[in-house]
Every structure is written in C-alpha cells, then in structure tokens.
C-alpha atoms as a PDB file:
ATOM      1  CA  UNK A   1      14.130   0.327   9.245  1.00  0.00           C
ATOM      2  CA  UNK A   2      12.323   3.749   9.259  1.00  0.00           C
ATOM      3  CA  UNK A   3       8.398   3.054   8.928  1.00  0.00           C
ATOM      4  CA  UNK A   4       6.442   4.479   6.229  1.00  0.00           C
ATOM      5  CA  UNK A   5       2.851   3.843   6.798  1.00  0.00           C
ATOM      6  CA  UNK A   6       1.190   5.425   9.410  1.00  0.00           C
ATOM      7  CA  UNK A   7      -1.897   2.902   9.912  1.00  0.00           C
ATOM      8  CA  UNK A   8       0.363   0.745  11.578  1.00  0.00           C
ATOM      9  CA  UNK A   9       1.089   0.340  14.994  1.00  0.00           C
ATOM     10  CA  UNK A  10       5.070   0.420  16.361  1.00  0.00           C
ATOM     11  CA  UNK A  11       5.267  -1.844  18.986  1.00  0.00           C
ATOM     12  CA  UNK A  12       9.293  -0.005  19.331  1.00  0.00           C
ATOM     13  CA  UNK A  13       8.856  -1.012  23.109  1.00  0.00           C
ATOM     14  CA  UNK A  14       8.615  -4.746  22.510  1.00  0.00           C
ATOM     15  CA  UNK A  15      11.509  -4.661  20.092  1.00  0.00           C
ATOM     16  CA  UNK A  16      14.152  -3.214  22.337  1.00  0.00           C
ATOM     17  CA  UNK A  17      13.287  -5.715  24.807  1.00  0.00           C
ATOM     18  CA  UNK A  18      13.518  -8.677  23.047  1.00  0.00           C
ATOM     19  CA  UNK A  19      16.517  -9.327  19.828  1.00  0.00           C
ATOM     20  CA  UNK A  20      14.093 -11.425  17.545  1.00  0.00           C
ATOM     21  CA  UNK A  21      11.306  -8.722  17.751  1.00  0.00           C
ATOM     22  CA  UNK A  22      13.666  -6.260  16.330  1.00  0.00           C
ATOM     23  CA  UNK A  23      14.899  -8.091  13.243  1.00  0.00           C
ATOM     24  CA  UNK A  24      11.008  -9.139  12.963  1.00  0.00           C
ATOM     25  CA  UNK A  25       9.898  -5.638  13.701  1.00  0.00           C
ATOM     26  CA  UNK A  26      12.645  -4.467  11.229  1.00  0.00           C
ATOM     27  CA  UNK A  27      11.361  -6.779   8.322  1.00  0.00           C
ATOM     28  CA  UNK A  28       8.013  -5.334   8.845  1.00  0.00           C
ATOM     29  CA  UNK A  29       8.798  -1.547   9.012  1.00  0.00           C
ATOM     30  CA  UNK A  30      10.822  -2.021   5.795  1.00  0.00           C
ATOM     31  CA  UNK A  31       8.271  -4.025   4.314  1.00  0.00           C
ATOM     32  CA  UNK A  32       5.796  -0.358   4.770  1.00  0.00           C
ATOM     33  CA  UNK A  33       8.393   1.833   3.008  1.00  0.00           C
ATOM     34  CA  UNK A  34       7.543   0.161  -0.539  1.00  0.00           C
ATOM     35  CA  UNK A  35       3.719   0.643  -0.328  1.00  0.00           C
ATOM     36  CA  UNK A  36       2.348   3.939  -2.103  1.00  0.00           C
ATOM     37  CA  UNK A  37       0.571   6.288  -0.486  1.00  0.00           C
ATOM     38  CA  UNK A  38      -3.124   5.659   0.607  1.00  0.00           C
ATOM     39  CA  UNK A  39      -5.375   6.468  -2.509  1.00  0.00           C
ATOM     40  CA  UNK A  40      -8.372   8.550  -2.619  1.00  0.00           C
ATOM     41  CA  UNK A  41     -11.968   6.497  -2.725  1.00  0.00           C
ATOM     42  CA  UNK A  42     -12.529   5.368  -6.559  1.00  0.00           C
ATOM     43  CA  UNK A  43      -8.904   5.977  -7.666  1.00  0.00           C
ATOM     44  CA  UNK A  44      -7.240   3.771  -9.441  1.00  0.00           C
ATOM     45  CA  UNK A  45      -4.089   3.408  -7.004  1.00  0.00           C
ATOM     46  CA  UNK A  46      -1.866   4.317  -9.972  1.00  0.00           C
ATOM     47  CA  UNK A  47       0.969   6.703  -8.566  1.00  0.00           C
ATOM     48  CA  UNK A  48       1.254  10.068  -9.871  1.00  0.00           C
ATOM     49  CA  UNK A  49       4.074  12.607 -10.029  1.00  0.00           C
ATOM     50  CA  UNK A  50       2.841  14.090  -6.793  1.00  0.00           C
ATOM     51  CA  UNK A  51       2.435  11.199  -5.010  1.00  0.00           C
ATOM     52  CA  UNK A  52       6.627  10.612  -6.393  1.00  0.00           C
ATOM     53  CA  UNK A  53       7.430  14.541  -5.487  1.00  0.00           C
ATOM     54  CA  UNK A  54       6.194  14.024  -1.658  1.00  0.00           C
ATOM     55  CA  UNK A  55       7.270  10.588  -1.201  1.00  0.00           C
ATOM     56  CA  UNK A  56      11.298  11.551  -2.517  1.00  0.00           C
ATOM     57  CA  UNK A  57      10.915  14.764  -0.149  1.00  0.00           C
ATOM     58  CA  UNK A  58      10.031  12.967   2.779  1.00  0.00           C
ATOM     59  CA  UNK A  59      12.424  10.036   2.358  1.00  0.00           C
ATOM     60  CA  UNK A  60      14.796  12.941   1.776  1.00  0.00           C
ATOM     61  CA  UNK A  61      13.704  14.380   5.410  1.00  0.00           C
ATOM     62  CA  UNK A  62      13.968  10.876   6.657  1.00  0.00           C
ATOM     63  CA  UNK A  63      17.389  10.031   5.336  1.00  0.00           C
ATOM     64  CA  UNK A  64      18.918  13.705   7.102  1.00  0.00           C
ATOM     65  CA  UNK A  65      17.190  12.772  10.199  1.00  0.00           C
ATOM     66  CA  UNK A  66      18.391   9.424  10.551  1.00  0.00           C
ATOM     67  CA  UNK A  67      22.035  10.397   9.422  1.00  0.00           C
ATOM     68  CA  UNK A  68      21.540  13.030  12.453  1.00  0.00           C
ATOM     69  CA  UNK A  69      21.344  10.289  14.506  1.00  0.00           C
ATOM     70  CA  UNK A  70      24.295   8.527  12.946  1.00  0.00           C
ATOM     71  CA  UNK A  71      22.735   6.060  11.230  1.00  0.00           C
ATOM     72  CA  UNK A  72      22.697   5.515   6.930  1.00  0.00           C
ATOM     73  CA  UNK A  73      19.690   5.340   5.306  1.00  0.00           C
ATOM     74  CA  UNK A  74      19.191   4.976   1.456  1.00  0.00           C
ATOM     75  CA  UNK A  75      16.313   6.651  -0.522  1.00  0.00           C
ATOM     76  CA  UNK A  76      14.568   4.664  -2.591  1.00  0.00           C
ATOM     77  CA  UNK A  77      12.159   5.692  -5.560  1.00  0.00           C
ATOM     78  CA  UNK A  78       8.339   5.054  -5.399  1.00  0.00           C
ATOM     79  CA  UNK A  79       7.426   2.208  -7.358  1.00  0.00           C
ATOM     80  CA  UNK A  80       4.114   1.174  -8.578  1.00  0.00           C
ATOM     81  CA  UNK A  81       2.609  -2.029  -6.975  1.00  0.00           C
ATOM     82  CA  UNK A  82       1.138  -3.186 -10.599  1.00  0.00           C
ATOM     83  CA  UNK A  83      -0.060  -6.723  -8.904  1.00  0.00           C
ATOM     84  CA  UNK A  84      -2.133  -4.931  -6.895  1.00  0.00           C
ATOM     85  CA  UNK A  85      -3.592  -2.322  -8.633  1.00  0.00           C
ATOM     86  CA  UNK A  86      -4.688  -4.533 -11.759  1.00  0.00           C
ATOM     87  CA  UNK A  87      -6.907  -6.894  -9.633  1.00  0.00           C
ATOM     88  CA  UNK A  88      -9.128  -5.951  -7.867  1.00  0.00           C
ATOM     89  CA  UNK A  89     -12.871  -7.331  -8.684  1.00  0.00           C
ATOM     90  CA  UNK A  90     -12.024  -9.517 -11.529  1.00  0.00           C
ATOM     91  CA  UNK A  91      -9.614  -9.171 -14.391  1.00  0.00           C
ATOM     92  CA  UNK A  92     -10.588  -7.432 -17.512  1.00  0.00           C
ATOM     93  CA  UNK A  93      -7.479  -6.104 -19.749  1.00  0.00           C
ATOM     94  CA  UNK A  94      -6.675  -8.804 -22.238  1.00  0.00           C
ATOM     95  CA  UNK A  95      -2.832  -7.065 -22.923  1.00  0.00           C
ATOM     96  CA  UNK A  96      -2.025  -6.998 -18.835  1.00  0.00           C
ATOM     97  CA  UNK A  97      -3.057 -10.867 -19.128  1.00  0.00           C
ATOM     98  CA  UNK A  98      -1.260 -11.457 -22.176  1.00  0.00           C
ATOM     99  CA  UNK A  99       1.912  -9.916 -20.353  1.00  0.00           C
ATOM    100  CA  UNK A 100       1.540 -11.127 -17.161  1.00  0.00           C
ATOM    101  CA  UNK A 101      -0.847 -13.546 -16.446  1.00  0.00           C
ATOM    102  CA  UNK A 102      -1.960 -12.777 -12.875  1.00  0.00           C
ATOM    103  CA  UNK A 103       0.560 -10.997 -12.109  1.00  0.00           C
ATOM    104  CA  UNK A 104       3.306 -14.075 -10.603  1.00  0.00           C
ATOM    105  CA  UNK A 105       6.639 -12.316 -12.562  1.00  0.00           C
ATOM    106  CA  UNK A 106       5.599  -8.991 -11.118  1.00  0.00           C
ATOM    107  CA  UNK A 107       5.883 -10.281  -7.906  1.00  0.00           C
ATOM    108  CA  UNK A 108       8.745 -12.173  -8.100  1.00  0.00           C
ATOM    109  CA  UNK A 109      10.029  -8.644  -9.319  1.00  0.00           C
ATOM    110  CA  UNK A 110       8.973  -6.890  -6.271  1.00  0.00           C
ATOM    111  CA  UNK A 111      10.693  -9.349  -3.928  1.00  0.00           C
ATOM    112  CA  UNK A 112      13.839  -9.430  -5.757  1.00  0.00           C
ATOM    113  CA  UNK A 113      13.616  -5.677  -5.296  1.00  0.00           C
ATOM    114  CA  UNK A 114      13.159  -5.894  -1.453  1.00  0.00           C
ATOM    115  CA  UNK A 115      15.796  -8.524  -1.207  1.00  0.00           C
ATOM    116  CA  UNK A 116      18.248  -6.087  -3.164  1.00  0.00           C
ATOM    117  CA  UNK A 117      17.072  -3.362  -0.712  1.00  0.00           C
ATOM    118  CA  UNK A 118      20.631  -1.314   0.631  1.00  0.00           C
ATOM    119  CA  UNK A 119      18.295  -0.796   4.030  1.00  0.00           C
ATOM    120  CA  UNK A 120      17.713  -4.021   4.771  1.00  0.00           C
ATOM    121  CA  UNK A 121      21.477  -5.076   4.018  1.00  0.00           C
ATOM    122  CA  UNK A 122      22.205  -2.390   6.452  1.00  0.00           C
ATOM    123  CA  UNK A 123      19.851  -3.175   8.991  1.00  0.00           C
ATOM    124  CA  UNK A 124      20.306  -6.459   9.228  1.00  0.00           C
ATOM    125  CA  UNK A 125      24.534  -5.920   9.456  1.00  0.00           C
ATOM    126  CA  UNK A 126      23.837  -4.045  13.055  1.00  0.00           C
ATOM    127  CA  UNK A 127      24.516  -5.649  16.492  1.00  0.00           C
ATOM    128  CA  UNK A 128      21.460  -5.820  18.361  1.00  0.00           C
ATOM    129  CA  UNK A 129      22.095  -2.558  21.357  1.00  0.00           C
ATOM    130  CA  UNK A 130      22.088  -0.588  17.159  1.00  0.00           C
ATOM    131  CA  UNK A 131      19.077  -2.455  15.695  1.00  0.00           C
ATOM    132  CA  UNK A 132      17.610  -1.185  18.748  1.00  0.00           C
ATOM    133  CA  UNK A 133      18.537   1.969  18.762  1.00  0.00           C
ATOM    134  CA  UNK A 134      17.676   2.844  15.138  1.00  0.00           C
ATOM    135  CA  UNK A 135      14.410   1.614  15.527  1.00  0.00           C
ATOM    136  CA  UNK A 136      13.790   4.337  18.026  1.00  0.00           C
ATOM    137  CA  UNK A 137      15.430   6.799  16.218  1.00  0.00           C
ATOM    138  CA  UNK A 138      13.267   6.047  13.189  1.00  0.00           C
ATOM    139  CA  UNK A 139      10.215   5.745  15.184  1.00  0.00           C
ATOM    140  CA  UNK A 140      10.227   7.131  18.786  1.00  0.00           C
ATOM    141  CA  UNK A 141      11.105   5.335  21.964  1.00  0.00           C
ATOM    142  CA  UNK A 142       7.473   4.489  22.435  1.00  0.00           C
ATOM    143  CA  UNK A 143       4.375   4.531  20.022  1.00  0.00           C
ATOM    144  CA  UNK A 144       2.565   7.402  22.254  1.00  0.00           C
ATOM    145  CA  UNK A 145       1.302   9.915  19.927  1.00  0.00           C
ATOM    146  CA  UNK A 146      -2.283  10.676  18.092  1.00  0.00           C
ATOM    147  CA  UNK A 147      -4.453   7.723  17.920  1.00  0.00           C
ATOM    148  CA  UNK A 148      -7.277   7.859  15.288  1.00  0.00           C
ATOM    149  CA  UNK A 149     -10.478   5.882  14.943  1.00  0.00           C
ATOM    150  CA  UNK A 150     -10.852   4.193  11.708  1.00  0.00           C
ATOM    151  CA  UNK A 151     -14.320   4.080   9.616  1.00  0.00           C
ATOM    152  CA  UNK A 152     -14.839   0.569   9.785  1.00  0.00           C
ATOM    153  CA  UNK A 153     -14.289   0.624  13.532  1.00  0.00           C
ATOM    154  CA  UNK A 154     -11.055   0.356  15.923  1.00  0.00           C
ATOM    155  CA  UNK A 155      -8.443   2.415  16.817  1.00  0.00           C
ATOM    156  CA  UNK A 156      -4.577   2.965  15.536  1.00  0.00           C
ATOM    157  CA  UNK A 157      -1.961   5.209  17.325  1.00  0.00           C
ATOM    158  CA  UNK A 158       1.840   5.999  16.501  1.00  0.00           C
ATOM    159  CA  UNK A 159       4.538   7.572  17.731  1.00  0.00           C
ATOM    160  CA  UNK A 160       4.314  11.836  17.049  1.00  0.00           C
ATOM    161  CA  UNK A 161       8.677  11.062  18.114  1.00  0.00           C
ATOM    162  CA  UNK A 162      11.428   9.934  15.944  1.00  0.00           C
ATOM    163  CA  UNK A 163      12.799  10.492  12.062  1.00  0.00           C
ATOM    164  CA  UNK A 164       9.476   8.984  10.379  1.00  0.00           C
ATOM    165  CA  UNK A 165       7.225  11.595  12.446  1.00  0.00           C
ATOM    166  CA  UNK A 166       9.432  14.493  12.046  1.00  0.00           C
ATOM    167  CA  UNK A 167      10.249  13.602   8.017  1.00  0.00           C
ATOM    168  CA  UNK A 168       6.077  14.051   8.218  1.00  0.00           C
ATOM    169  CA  UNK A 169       5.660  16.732  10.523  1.00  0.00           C
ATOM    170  CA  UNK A 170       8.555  18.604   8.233  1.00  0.00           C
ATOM    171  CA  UNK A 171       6.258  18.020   5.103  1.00  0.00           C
ATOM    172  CA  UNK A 172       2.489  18.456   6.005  1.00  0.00           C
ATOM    173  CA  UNK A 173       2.901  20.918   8.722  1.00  0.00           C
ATOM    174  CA  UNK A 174       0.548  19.654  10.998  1.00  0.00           C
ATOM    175  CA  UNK A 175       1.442  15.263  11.868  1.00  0.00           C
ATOM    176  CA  UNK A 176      -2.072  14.733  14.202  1.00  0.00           C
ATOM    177  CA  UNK A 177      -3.864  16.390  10.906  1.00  0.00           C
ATOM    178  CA  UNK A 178      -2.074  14.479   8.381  1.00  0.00           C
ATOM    179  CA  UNK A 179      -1.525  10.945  10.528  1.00  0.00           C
ATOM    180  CA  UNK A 180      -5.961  11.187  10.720  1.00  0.00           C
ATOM    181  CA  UNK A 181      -6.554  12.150   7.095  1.00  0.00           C
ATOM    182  CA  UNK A 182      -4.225  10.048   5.608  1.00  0.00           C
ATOM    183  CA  UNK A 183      -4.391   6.856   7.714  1.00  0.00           C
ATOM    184  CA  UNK A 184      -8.935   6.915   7.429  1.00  0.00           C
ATOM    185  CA  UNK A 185      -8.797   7.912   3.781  1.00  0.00           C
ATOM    186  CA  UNK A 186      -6.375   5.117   3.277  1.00  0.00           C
ATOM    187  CA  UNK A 187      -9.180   3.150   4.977  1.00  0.00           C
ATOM    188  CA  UNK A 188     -11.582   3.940   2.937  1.00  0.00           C
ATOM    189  CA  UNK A 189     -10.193   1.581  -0.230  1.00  0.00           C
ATOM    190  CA  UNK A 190     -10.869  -1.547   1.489  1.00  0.00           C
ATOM    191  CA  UNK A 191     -14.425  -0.779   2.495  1.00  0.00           C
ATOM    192  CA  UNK A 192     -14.799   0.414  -1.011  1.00  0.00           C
ATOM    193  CA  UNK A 193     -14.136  -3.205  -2.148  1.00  0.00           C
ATOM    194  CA  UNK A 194     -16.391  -4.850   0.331  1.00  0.00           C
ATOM    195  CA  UNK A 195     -19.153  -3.446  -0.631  1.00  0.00           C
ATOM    196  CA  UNK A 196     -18.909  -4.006  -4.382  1.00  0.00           C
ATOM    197  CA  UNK A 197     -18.163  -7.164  -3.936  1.00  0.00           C
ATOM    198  CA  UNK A 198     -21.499  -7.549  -1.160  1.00  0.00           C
ATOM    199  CA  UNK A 199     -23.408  -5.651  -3.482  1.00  0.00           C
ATOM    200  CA  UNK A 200     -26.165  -7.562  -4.988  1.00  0.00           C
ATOM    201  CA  UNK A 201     -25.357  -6.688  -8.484  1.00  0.00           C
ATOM    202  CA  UNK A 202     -22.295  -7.838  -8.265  1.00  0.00           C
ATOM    203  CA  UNK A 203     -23.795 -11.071  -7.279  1.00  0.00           C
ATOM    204  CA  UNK A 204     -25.718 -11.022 -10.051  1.00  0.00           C
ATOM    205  CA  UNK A 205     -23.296 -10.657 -12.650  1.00  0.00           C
ATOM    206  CA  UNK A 206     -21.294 -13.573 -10.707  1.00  0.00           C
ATOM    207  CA  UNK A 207     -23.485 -16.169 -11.828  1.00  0.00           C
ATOM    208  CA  UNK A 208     -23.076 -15.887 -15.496  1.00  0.00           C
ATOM    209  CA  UNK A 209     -19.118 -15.092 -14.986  1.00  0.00           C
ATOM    210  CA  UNK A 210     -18.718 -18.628 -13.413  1.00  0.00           C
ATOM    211  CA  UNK A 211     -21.042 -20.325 -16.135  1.00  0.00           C
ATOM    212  CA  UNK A 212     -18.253 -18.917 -18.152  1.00  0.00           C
ATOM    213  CA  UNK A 213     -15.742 -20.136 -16.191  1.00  0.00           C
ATOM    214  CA  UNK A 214     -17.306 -23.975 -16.177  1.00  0.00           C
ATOM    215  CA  UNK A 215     -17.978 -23.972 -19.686  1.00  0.00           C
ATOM    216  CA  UNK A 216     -14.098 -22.977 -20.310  1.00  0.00           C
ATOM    217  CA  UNK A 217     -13.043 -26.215 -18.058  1.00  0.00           C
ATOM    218  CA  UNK A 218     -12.375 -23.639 -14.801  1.00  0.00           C
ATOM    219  CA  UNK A 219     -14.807 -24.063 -12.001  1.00  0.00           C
ATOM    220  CA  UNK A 220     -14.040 -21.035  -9.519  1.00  0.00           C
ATOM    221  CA  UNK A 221     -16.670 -19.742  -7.575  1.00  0.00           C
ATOM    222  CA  UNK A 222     -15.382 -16.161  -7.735  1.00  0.00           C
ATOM    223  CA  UNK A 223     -12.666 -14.184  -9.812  1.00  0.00           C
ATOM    224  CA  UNK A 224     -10.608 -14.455  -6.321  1.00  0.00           C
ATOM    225  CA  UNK A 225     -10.298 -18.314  -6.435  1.00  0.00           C
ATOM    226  CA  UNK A 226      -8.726 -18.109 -10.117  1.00  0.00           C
ATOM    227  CA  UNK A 227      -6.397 -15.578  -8.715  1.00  0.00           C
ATOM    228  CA  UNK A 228      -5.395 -17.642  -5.557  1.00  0.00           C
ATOM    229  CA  UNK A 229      -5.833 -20.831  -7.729  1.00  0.00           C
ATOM    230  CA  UNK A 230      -3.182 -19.182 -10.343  1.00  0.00           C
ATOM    231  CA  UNK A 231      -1.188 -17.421  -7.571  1.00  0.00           C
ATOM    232  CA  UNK A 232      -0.898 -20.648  -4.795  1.00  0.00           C
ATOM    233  CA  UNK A 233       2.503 -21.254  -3.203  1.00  0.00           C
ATOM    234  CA  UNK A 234       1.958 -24.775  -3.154  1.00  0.00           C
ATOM    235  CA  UNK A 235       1.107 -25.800  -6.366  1.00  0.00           C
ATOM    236  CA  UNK A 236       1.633 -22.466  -8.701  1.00  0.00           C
ATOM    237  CA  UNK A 237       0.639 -22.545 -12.302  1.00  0.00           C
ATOM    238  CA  UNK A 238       3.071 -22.834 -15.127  1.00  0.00           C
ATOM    239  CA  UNK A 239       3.146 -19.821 -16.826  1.00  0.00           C
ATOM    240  CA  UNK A 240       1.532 -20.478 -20.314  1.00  0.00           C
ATOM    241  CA  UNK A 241      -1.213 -22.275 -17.788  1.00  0.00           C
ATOM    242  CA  UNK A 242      -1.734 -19.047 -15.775  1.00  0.00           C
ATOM    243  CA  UNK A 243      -1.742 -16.891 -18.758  1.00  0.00           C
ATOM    244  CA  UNK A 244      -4.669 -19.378 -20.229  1.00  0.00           C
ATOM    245  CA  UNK A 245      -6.856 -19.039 -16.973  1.00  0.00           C
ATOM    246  CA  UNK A 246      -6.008 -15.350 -16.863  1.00  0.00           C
ATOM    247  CA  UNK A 247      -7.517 -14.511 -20.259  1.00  0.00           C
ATOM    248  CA  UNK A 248     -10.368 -16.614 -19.813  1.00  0.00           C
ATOM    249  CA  UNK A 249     -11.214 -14.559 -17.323  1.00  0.00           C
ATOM    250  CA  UNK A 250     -10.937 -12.033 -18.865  1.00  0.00           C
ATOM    251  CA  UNK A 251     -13.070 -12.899 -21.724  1.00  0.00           C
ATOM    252  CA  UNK A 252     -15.806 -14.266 -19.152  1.00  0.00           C
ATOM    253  CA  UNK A 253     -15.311 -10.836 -17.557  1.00  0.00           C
ATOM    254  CA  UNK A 254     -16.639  -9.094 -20.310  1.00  0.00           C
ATOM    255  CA  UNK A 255     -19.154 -11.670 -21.909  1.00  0.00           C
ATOM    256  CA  UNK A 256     -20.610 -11.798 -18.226  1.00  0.00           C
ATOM    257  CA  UNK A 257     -20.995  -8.128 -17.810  1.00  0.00           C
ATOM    258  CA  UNK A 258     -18.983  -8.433 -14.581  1.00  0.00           C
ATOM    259  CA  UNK A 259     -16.259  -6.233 -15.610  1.00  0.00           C
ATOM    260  CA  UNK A 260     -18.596  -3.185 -16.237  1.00  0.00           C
ATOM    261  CA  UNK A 261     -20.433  -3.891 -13.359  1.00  0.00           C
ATOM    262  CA  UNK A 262     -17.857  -3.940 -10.881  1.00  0.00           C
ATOM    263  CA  UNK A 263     -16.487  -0.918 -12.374  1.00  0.00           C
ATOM    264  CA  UNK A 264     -20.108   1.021 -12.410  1.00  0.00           C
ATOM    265  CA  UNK A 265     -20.310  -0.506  -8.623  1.00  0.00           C
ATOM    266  CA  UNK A 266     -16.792   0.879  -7.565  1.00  0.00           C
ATOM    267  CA  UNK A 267     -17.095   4.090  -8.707  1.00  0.00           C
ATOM    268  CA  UNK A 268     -20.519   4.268  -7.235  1.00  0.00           C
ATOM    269  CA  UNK A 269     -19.639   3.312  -3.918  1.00  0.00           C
ATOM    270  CA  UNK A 270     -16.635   5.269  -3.772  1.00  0.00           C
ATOM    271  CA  UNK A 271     -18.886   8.137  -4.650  1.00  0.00           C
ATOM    272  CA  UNK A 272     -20.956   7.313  -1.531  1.00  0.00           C
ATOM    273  CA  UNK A 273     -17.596   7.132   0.585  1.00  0.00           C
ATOM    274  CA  UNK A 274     -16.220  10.156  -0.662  1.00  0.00           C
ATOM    275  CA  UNK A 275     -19.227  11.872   0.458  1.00  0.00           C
ATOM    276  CA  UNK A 276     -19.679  10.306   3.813  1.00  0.00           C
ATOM    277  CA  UNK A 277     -16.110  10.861   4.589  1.00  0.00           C
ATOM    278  CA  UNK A 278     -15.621  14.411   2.518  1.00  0.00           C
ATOM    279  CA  UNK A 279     -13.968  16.237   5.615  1.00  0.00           C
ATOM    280  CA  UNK A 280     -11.290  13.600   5.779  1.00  0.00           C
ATOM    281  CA  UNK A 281     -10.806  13.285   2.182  1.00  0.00           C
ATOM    282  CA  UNK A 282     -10.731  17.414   1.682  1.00  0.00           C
ATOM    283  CA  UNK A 283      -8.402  17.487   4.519  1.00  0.00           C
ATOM    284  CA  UNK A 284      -5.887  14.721   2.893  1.00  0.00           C
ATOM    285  CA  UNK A 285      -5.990  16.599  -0.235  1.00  0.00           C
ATOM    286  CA  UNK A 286      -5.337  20.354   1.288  1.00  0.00           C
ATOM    287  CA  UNK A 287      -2.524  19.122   3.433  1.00  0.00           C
ATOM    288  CA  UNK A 288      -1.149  17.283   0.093  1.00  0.00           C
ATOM    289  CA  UNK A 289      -1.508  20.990  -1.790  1.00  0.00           C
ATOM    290  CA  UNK A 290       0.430  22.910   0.919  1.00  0.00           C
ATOM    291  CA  UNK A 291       3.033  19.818   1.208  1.00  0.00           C
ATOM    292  CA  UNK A 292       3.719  20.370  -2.990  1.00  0.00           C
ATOM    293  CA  UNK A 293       5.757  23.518  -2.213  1.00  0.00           C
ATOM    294  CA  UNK A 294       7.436  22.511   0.598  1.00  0.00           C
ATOM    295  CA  UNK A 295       8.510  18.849  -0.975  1.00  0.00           C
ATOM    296  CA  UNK A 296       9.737  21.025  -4.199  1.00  0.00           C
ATOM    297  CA  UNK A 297      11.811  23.432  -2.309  1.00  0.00           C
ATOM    298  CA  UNK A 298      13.507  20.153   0.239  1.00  0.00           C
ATOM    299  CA  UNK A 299      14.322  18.451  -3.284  1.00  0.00           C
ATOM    300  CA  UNK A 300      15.033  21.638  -5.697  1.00  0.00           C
ATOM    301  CA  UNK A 301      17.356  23.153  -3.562  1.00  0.00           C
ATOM    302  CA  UNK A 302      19.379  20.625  -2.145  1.00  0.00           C
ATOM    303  CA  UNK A 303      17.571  21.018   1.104  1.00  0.00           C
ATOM    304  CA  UNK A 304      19.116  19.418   4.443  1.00  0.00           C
ATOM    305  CA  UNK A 305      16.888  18.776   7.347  1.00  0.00           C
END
C-alpha cells in the first residue's frame, strides 16, 4: 500500500485509471516498505537501532495518517535483508556459507514474510473505487513534488502529498531536504559497487579466484555466476550442492586474495564517494540526528499524528 522508498517514482495517476495497475502498483509499493533505509557509502547495510527507532516512528506516522483517512494499516518491524548484505563482491565468511549457502532459505524466508504480510491481505480484499483511493491517500493524487537528480545521471520525482510524504515531512522536518539526501546517498551504494568491481585490481585478483574455481570442478567467470548459478529459478541447486559451491568460494576467496581486495577496494572507493558527495551525505546524517528526538518522543509517548 503506502510506499516507503522515495527513489521511486508513483505513477498514482496511471493506477486510478486503470484496475490492473493498481493491484500491480500495490504489489510494488508494498514490495518498498521491507527495504532498509539507504546506507551511507562503505557501510555495511547492516541495520542499526536508529535506523529501527526512525523507521517504527514513521510507520507509526504512516499508520495515524492512513487511519485518518479511514483506511487500516499494520506496522511492521524493520528486518534485515541478510541475502543482500552478505554478497556483494564475492563471498568470504565460511560460517554464513556453512548456514546458508548463498543465501536460497533466507529468501524463501523473506517471501514467506511478504506473503504473510496483514497489508497486502488488506489491500488486496478492497474493491477497486478503495484500492484506488488508498493509493492516493498513501501517496498523493499525483506524483508532483521535488524531483532530484541522481549522481549517476537522471532524474526521480514524488509526490510532497499523501500519508508517506507527511509520515516524512512529520519526522525530518524538511521532505525536499530529506527526499534529496536520502534518495542520492542511497545512490551512492550502487556506484560504489561498480567501480570495485571495474577496478583493475579487482580484475586482477579475478584471475587467480577462477583458477580456483576450475581447479575445484566450478568454472564461473566471476563470483556473480556462482551466485546466479546457485541461486537460478530454473534449475536451483540442492542444498548440500549450494552449500559445496558456496564454501569453495569462499576458500578461493581468500586463497585468491579477492576477498581482501574487494574489501580494501570498497572501502576505498566509498571513501572517494563520501568525499565527492560530502554535502549530501552530511545533510542525510544531520536530518537523521534531529529526526532521533522527534521519532523517540512519536514512539515514547504514545504519540498520535
């Protein structure tokens, strides 16, 4: 229902029009309400307490809103996407492998989450004229609003209208501020990535990682074929077979000098990003300090928008 991320757009417009786009658009929007908040260039991605304290306020905010407008709307906690936040060059913690191979039973966990998800039930129980009309309540009648430029080039706009931007607005104080910061820091992780991975270090350290590989029977031509190898909807690895390639990589990982390497290589490109892009990034984090008080008092004291 309500959408979460602000990098993408709301095409709310389309989906009043037309009764498929809805329960489309609907999938979608609930889809963004289980991703974490953007992290900062070089973190980890793991979620900390106050990424959980601002994320329960402003479903809090949300959930009042959208009650306002006679609508339910559950909260939900902030979980930890674990899948992807343990791959992300090439796999390199034996125990995680062990456990989980590349990661298929954490994401069958994740989807029997979001099938078990009270908003979607809800959602999808409304007659169309109400699908409709919670969409706009969640997220404006129309996606005008602030539009920001992104660092790897294009544009994204959303609505500055509806529950989502006033559960924000409620939070941060300022929604233009926040909606730029947030949405190009958030940005900034992907570019991160691609240029680690176009570095020519990394390169380097890719040729003895797939001798590795070969000599271990596994002939991948980077640490993201074994993972879509492992991962494939088609023909999906047993588990005991995915846990095998997983710790081989692993142990190729680290014989290879990959592992450190990509982790030397992210943290000095994130560096560089951090720098180029320190106005955004010290503008996500101040609004995030002055939103800590705020989300305390909406949850401490049984706060009601």
């Amino acid at each position: 229902m309500p959408r979460h991320s602000p990098a993408r757009r709301s095409p709310v417009t389309t989906a009043v029009a037309v009764s498929s786009a809805v329960v489309a658009l609907a999938a979608t929007l609930l889809a963004g309400l289980e991703r974490p908040p953007p992290a900062l260039p070089g973190a980890t991605g793991t979620v900390t307490a106050e990424d959980r304290l601002l994320h329960d306020a402003e479903q809090r905010l949300l959930r009042d809103c959208m009650r306002r407008h006679g609508f339910t709307y559950e909260v939900f906690p902030l979980y930890e996407d674990t899948e992807a936040t343990a791959f992300v060059y090439v796999l390199d913690d034996a125990d995680r492998a062990r456990r989980h191979g590349y990661g298929s039973d954490l994401r069958r966990q994740r989807e029997a989450r979001a099938a078990r998800d009270p908003n979607r039930a809800y959602f999808a129980a409304l007659p169309a004229d109400r699908k409709a009309a919670a969409l706009a309540a969640a997220n404006g009648a129309s996606p005008d609003g602030p539009t920001v430029t992104l660092p790897g080039g294009g544009t994204v706009r959303r609505s500055d209208r509806g529950c989502v931007a006033e559960a924000q607005r409620g939070l941060y104080g300022d929604l233009t501020a926040w909606f730029r910061a947030s949405t190009r820091v958030g940005a900034l992780a992907q570019i991160r990535r691609g240029r680690v991975v176009a570095d020519r270090r990394y390169g380097q350290r890719l040729v003895p990682w797939r001798a590795c590989m070969r000599r271990a029977g596994q002939a991948f031509a980077t640490p993201a074929d074994a993972r879509a190898a492992a991962l494939s909807p088609v023909r999906p690895l047993s588990a005991d077979r995915e846990v095998a390639l997983a710790l081989t990589e692993v142990r190729c990982a680290g014989e290879s000098g990959l592992a450190r390497t990509a982790r030397d290589l992210d943290a000095y490109h994130g560096g560089l990003l951090a720098h180029e892009y320190r106005a955004d990034v010290e503008a996500r984090e101040r609004l995030r300090s002055a939103a800590l008080p705020r989300a305390r008092r909406i949850l401490g004291d049984g706060f009601q928008a």
